[in-house]
C-alpha atoms as a PDB file:
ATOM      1  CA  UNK A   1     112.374  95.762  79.509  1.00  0.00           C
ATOM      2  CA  UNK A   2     114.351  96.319  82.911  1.00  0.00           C
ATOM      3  CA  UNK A   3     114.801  99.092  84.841  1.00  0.00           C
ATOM      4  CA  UNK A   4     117.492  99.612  87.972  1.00  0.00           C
ATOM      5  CA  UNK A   5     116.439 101.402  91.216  1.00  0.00           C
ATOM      6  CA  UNK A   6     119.666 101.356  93.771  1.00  0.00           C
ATOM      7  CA  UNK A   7     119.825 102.002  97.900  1.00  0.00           C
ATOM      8  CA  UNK A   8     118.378 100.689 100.810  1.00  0.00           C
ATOM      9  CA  UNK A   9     115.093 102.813 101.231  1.00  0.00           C
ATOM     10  CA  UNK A  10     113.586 102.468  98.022  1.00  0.00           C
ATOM     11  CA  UNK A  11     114.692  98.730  97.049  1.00  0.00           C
ATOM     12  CA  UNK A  12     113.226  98.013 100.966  1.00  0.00           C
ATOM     13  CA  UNK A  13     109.844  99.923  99.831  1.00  0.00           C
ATOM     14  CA  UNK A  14     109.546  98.330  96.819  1.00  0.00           C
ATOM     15  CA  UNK A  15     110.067  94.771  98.153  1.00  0.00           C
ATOM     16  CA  UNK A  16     107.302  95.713 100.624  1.00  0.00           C
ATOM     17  CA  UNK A  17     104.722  96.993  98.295  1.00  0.00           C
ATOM     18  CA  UNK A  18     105.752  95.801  94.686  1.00  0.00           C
ATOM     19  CA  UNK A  19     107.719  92.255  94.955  1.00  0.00           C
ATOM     20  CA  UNK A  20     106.024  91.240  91.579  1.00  0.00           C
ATOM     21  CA  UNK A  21     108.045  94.049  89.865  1.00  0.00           C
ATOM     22  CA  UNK A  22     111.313  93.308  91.325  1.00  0.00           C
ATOM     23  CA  UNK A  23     113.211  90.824  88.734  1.00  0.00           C
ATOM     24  CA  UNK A  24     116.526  90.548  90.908  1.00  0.00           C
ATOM     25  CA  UNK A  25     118.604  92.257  93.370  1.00  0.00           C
ATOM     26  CA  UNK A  26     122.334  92.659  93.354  1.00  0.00           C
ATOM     27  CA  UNK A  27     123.764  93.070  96.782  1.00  0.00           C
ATOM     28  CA  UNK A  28     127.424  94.073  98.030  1.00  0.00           C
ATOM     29  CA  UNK A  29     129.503  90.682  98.838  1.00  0.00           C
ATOM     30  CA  UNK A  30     130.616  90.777 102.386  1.00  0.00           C
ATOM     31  CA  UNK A  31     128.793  94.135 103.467  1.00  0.00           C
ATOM     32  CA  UNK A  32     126.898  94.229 106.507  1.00  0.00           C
ATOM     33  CA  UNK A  33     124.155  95.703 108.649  1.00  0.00           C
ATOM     34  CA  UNK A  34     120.723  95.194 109.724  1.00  0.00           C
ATOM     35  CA  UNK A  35     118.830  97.190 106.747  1.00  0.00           C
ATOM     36  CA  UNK A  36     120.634  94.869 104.374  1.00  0.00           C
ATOM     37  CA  UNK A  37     120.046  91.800 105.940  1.00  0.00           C
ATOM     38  CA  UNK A  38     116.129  92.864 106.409  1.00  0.00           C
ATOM     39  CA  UNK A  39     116.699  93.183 102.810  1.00  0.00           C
ATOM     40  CA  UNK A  40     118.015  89.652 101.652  1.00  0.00           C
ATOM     41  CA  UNK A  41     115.508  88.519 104.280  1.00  0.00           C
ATOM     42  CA  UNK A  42     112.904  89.910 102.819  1.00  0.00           C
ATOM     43  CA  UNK A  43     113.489  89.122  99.374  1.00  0.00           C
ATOM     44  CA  UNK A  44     113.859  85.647  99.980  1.00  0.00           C
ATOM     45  CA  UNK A  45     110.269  85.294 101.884  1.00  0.00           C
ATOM     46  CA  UNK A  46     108.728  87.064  98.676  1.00  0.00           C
ATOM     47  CA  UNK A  47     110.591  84.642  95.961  1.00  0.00           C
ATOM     48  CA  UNK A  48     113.113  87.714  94.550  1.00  0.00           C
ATOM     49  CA  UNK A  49     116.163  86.419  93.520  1.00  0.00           C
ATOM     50  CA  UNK A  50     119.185  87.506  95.203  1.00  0.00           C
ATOM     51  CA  UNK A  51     122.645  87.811  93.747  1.00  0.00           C
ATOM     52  CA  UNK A  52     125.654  88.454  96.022  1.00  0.00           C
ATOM     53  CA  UNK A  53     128.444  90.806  93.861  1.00  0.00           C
ATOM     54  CA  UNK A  54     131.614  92.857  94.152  1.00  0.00           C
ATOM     55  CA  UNK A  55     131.246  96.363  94.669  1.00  0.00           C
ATOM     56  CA  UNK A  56     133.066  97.428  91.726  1.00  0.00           C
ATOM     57  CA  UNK A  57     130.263  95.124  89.726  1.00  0.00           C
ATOM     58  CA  UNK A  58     127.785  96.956  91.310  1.00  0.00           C
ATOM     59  CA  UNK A  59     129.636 100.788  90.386  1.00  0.00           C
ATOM     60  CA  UNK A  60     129.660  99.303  86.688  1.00  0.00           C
ATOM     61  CA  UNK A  61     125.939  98.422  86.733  1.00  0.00           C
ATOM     62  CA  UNK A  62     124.720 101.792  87.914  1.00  0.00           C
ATOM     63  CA  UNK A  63     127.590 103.640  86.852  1.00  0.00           C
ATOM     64  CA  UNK A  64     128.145 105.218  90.362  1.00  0.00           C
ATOM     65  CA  UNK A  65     129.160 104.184  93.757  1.00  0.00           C
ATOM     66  CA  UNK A  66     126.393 105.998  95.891  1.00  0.00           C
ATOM     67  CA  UNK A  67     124.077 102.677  95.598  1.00  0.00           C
ATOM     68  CA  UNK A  68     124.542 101.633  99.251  1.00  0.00           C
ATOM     69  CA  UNK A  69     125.367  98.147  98.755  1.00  0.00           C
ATOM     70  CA  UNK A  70     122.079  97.313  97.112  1.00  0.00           C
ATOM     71  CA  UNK A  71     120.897  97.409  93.287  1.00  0.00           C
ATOM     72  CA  UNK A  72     117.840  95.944  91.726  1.00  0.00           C
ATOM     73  CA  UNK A  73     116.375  94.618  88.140  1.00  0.00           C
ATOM     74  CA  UNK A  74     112.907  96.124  88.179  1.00  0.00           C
ATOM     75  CA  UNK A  75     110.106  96.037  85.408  1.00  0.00           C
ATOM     76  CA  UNK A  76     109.921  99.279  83.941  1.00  0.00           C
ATOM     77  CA  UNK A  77     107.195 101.807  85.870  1.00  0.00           C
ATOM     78  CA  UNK A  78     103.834 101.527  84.572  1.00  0.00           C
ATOM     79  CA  UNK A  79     102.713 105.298  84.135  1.00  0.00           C
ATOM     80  CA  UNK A  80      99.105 105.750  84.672  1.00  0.00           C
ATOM     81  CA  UNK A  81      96.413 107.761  83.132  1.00  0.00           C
ATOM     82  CA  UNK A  82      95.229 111.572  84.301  1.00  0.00           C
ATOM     83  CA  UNK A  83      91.662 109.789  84.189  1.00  0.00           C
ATOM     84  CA  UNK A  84      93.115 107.114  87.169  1.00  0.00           C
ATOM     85  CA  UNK A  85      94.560 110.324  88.595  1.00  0.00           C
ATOM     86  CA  UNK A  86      91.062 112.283  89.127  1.00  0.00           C
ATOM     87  CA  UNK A  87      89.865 108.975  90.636  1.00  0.00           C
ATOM     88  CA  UNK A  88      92.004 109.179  93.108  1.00  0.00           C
ATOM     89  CA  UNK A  89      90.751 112.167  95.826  1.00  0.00           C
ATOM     90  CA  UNK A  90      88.262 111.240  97.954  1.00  0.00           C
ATOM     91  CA  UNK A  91      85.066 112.844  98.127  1.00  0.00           C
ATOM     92  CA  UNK A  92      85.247 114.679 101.550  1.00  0.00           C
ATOM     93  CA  UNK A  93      88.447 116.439 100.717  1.00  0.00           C
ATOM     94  CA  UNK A  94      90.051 118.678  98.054  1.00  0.00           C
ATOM     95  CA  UNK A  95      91.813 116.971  95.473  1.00  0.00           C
ATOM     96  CA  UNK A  96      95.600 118.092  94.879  1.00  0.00           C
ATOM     97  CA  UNK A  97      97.509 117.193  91.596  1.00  0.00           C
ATOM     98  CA  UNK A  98     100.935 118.498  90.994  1.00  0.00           C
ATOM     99  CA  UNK A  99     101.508 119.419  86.932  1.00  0.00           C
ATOM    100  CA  UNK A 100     105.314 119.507  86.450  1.00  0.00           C
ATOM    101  CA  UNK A 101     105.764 121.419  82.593  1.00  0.00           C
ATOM    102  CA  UNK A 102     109.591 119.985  81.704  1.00  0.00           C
ATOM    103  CA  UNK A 103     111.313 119.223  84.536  1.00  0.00           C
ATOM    104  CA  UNK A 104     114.845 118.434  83.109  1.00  0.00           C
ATOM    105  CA  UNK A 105     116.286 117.213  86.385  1.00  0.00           C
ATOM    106  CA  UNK A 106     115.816 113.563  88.004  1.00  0.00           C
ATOM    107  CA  UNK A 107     117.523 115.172  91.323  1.00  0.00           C
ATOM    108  CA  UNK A 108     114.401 117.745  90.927  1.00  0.00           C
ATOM    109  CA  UNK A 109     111.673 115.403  89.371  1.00  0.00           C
ATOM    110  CA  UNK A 110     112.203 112.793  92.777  1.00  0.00           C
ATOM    111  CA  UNK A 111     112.031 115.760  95.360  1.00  0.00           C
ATOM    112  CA  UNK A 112     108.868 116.867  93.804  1.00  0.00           C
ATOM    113  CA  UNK A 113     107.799 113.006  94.145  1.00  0.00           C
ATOM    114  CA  UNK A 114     108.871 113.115  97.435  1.00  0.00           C
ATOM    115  CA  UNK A 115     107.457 116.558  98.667  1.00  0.00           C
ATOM    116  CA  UNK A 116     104.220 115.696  96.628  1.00  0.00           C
ATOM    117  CA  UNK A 117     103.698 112.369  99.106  1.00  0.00           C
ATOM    118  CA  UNK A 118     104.678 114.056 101.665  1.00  0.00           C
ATOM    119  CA  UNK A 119     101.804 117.133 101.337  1.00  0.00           C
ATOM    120  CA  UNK A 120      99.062 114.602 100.411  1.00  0.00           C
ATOM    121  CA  UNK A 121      98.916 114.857  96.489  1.00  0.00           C
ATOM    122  CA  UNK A 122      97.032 112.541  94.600  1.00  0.00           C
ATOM    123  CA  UNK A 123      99.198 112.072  91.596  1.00  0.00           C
ATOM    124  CA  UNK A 124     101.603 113.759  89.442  1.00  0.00           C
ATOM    125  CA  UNK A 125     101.417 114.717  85.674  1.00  0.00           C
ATOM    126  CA  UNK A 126     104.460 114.862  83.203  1.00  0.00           C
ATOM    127  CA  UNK A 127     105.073 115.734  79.660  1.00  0.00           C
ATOM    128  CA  UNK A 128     105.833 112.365  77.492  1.00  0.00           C
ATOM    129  CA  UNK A 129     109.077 114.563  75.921  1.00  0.00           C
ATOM    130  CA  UNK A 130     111.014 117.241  77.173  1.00  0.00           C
ATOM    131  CA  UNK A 131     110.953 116.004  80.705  1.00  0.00           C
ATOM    132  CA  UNK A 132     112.657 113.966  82.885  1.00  0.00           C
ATOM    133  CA  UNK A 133     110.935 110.481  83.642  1.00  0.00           C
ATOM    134  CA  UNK A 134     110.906 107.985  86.009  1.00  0.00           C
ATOM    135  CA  UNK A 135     114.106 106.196  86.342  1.00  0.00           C
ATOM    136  CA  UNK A 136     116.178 104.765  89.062  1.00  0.00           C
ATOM    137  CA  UNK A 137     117.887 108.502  90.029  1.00  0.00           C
ATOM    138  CA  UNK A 138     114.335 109.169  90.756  1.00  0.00           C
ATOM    139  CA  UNK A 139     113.492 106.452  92.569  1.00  0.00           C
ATOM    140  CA  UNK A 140     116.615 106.929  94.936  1.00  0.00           C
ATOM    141  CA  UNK A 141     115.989 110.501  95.361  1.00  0.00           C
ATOM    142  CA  UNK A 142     112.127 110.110  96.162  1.00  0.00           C
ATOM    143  CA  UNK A 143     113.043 107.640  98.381  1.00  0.00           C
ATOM    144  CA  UNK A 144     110.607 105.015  98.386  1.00  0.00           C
ATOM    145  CA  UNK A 145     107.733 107.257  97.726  1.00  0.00           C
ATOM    146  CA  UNK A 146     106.969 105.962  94.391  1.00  0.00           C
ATOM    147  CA  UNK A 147     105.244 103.219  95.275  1.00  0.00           C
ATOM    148  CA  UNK A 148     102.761 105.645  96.904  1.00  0.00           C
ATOM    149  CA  UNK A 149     102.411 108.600  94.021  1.00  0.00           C
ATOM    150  CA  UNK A 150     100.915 107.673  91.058  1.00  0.00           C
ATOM    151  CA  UNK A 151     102.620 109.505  88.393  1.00  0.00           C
ATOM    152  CA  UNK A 152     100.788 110.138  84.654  1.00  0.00           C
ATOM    153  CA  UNK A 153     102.390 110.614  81.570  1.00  0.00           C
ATOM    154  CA  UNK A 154     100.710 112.797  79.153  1.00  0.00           C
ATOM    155  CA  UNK A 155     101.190 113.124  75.460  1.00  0.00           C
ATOM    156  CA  UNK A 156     100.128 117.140  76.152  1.00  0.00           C
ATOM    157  CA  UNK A 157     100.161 119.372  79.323  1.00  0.00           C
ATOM    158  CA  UNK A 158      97.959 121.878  77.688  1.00  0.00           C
ATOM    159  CA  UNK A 159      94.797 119.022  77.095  1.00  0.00           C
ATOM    160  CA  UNK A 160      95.743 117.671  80.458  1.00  0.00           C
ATOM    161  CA  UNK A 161      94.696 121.344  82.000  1.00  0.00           C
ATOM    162  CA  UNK A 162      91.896 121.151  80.329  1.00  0.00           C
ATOM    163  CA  UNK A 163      90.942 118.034  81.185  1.00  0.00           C
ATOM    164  CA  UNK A 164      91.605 119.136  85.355  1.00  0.00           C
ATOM    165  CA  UNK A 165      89.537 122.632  84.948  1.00  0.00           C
ATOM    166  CA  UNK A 166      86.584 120.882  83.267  1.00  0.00           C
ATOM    167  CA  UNK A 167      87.149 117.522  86.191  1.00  0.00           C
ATOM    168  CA  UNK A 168      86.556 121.096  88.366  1.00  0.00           C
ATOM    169  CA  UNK A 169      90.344 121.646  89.523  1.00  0.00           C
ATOM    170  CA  UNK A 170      91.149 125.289  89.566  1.00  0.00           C
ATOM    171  CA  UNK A 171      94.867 125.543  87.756  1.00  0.00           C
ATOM    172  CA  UNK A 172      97.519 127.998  89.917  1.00  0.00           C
ATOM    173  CA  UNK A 173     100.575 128.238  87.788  1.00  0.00           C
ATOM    174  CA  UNK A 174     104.331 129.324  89.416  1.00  0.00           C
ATOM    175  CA  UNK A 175     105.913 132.325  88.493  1.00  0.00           C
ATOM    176  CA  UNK A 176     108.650 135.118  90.714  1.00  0.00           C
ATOM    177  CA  UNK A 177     107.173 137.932  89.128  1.00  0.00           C
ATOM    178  CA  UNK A 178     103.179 137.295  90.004  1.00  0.00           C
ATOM    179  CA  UNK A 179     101.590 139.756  91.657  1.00  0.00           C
ATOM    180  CA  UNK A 180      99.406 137.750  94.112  1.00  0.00           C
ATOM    181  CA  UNK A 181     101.491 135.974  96.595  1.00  0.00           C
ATOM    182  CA  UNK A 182     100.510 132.385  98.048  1.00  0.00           C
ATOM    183  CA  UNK A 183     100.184 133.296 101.139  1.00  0.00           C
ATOM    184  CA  UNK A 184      97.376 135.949  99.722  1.00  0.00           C
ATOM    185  CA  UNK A 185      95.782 132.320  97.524  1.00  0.00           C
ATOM    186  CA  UNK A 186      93.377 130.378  98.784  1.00  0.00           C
ATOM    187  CA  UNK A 187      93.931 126.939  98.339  1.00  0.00           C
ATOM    188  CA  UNK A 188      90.882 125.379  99.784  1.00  0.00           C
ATOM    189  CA  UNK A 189      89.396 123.761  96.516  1.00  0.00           C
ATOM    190  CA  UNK A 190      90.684 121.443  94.127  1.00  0.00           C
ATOM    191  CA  UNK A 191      94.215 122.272  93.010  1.00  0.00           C
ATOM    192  CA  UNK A 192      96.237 121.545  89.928  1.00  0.00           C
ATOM    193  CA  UNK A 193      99.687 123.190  90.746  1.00  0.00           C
ATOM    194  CA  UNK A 194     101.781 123.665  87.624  1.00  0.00           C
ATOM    195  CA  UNK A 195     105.372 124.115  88.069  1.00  0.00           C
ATOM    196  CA  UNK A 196     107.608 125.038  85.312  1.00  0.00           C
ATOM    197  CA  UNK A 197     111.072 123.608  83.966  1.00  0.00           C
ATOM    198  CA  UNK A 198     114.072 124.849  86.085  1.00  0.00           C
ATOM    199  CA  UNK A 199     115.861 127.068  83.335  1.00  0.00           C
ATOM    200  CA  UNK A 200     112.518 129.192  81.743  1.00  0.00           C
ATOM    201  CA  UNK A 201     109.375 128.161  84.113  1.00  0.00           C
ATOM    202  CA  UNK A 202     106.207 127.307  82.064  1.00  0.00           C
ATOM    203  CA  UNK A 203     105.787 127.702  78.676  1.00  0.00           C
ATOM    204  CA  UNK A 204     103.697 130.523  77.530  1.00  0.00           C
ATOM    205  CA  UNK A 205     100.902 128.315  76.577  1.00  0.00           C
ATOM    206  CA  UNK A 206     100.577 126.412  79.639  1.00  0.00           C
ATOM    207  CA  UNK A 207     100.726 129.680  81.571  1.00  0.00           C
ATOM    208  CA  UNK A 208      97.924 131.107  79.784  1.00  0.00           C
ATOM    209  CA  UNK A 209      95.865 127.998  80.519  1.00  0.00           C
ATOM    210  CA  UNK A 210      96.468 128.601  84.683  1.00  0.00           C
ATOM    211  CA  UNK A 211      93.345 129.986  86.132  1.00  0.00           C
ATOM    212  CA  UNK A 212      95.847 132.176  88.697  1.00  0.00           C
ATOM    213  CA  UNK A 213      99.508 132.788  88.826  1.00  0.00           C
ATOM    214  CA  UNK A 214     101.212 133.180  92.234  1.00  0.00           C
ATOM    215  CA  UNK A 215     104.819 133.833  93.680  1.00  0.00           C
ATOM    216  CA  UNK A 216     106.649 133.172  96.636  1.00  0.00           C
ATOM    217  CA  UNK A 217     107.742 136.310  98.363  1.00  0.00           C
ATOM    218  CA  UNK A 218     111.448 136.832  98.797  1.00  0.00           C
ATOM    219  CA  UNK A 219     113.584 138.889 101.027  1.00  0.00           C
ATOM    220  CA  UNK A 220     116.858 138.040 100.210  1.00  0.00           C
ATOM    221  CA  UNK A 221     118.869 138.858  97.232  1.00  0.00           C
ATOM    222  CA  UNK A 222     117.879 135.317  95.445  1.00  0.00           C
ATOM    223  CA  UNK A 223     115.056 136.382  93.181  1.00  0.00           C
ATOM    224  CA  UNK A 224     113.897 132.881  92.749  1.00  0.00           C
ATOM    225  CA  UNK A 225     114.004 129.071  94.104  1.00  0.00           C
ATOM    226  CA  UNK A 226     115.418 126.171  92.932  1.00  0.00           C
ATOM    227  CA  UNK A 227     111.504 124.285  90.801  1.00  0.00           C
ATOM    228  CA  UNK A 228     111.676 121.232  93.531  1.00  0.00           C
ATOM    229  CA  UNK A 229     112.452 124.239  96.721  1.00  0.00           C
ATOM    230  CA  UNK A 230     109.242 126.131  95.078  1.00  0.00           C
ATOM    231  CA  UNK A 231     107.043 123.641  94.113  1.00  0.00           C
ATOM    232  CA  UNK A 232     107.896 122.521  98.381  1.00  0.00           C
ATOM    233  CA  UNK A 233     107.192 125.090 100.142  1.00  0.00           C
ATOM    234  CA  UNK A 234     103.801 125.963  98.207  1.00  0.00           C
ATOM    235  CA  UNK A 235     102.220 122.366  98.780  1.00  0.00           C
ATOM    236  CA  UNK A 236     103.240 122.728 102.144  1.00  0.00           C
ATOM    237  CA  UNK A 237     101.712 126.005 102.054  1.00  0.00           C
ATOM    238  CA  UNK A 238      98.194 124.529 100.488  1.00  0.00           C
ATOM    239  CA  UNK A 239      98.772 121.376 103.511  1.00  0.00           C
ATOM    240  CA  UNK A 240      98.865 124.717 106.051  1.00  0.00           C
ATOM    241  CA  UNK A 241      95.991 126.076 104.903  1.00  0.00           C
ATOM    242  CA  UNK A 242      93.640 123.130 104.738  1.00  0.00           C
ATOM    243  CA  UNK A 243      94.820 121.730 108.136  1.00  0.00           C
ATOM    244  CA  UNK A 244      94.329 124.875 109.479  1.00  0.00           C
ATOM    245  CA  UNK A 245      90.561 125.335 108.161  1.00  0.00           C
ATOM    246  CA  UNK A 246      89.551 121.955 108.039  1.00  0.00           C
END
């Protein structure tokens, strides 16, 4: 089966890193510009077909018109496993894995993607159903990232914990209303960050799994963040704190 990813970052990425998984590209007849061209350059050194269309073509295809110019066929992701996950972290540092419990969005679900590379993570685990997967909204919005987070799909968040705790990852769960702030958390050790979906947070059994709950202190009138805003600035919090110790 075929997937579509659309825009200039994250086709350009994905030529770079994964050619084999790029089927054909669709590209805007008569645009212009030196990103495309690297592009159709590119493609054509690595053996990808490319196909030269209307723009209206490509609007059909996606089903939107904010695809810069460029669409592409890709092979469906491959998911990995939580076990090629653990494998991951090196042995001189702390391992970091970012648990997302029904994330609904793909807007939200690609900014975690993207934050999550960004802050160092080693992979990211999501729920088979009641989640948002990897598609080519994602893609766009993590911009290219993909190719560098390895992203499991789990038939059960709960087992998954488990499976982190006894790999010896201490689970922090998300929630407005904990008592112990992150700033007040130390993150030096293995992490497994859970963040919950964006309309009720974690379900009640995942949160009783977390070996801590933390919140994000707020001064304005906004009692809580947007899940990809919060699940942000607390990896970037955990990045602070392990830069700053060592």
């Amino acid at each position: 089966m075929s997937d579509l990813i659309w825009g200039i970052h994250p086709v350009h990425e994905k030529l770079k890193n994964n050619p084999e998984l790029l089927q054909k590209i669709l590209v805007k007849y008569g645009g212009q510009g030196k990103a495309r061209q690297a592009i159709i350059d590119l493609a054509r050194s690595r053996s990808v077909s490319v196909q030269f269309e209307k723009e209206e073509v490509l609007e059909h295809i996606v089903g939107h018109s904010h695809h810069q110019g460029i669409v592409a066929y890709i092979q469906e992701i491959s998911y990995k496993t939580l076990e090629d996950i653990l494998s991951y972290v090196a042995p001189t540092t702390y391992g970091l894995v970012l648990v997302l419990d029904g994330i609904v969005d793909p807007q939200n679900l690609g900014s975690l993607i993207r934050s999550g590379h960004a802050a160092g993570v080693q992979g990211i685990v999501i729920p088979k159903d009641r989640s948002a997967q990897v598609t080519g909204t994602v893609e766009k919005v993590a911009a290219g990232t993909l190719t560098y987070v390895p992203v499991a799909r789990v038939t059960n968040i709960v087992r998954a914990l488990e499976r982190l705790k006894e790999a010896g990852y201490w689970v922090i769960g998300t929630d407005a209303g904990a008592d112990k702030t992150i700033y007040e958390t130390d993150f030096k050790t293995n992490v497994a960050l859970v963040i919950g979906s964006e309309a009720k947070g974690m379900r009640l059994l995942v949160r009783r799994h977390c070996d801590l709950m933390v919140s994000i202190p707020m001064s304005g009138k906004v009692s809580s963040l947007n899940a990809a805003v919060a699940g942000a600035v607390i990896l970037f919090e955990i990045v602070r704190q392990r830069t700053a110790h060592g």
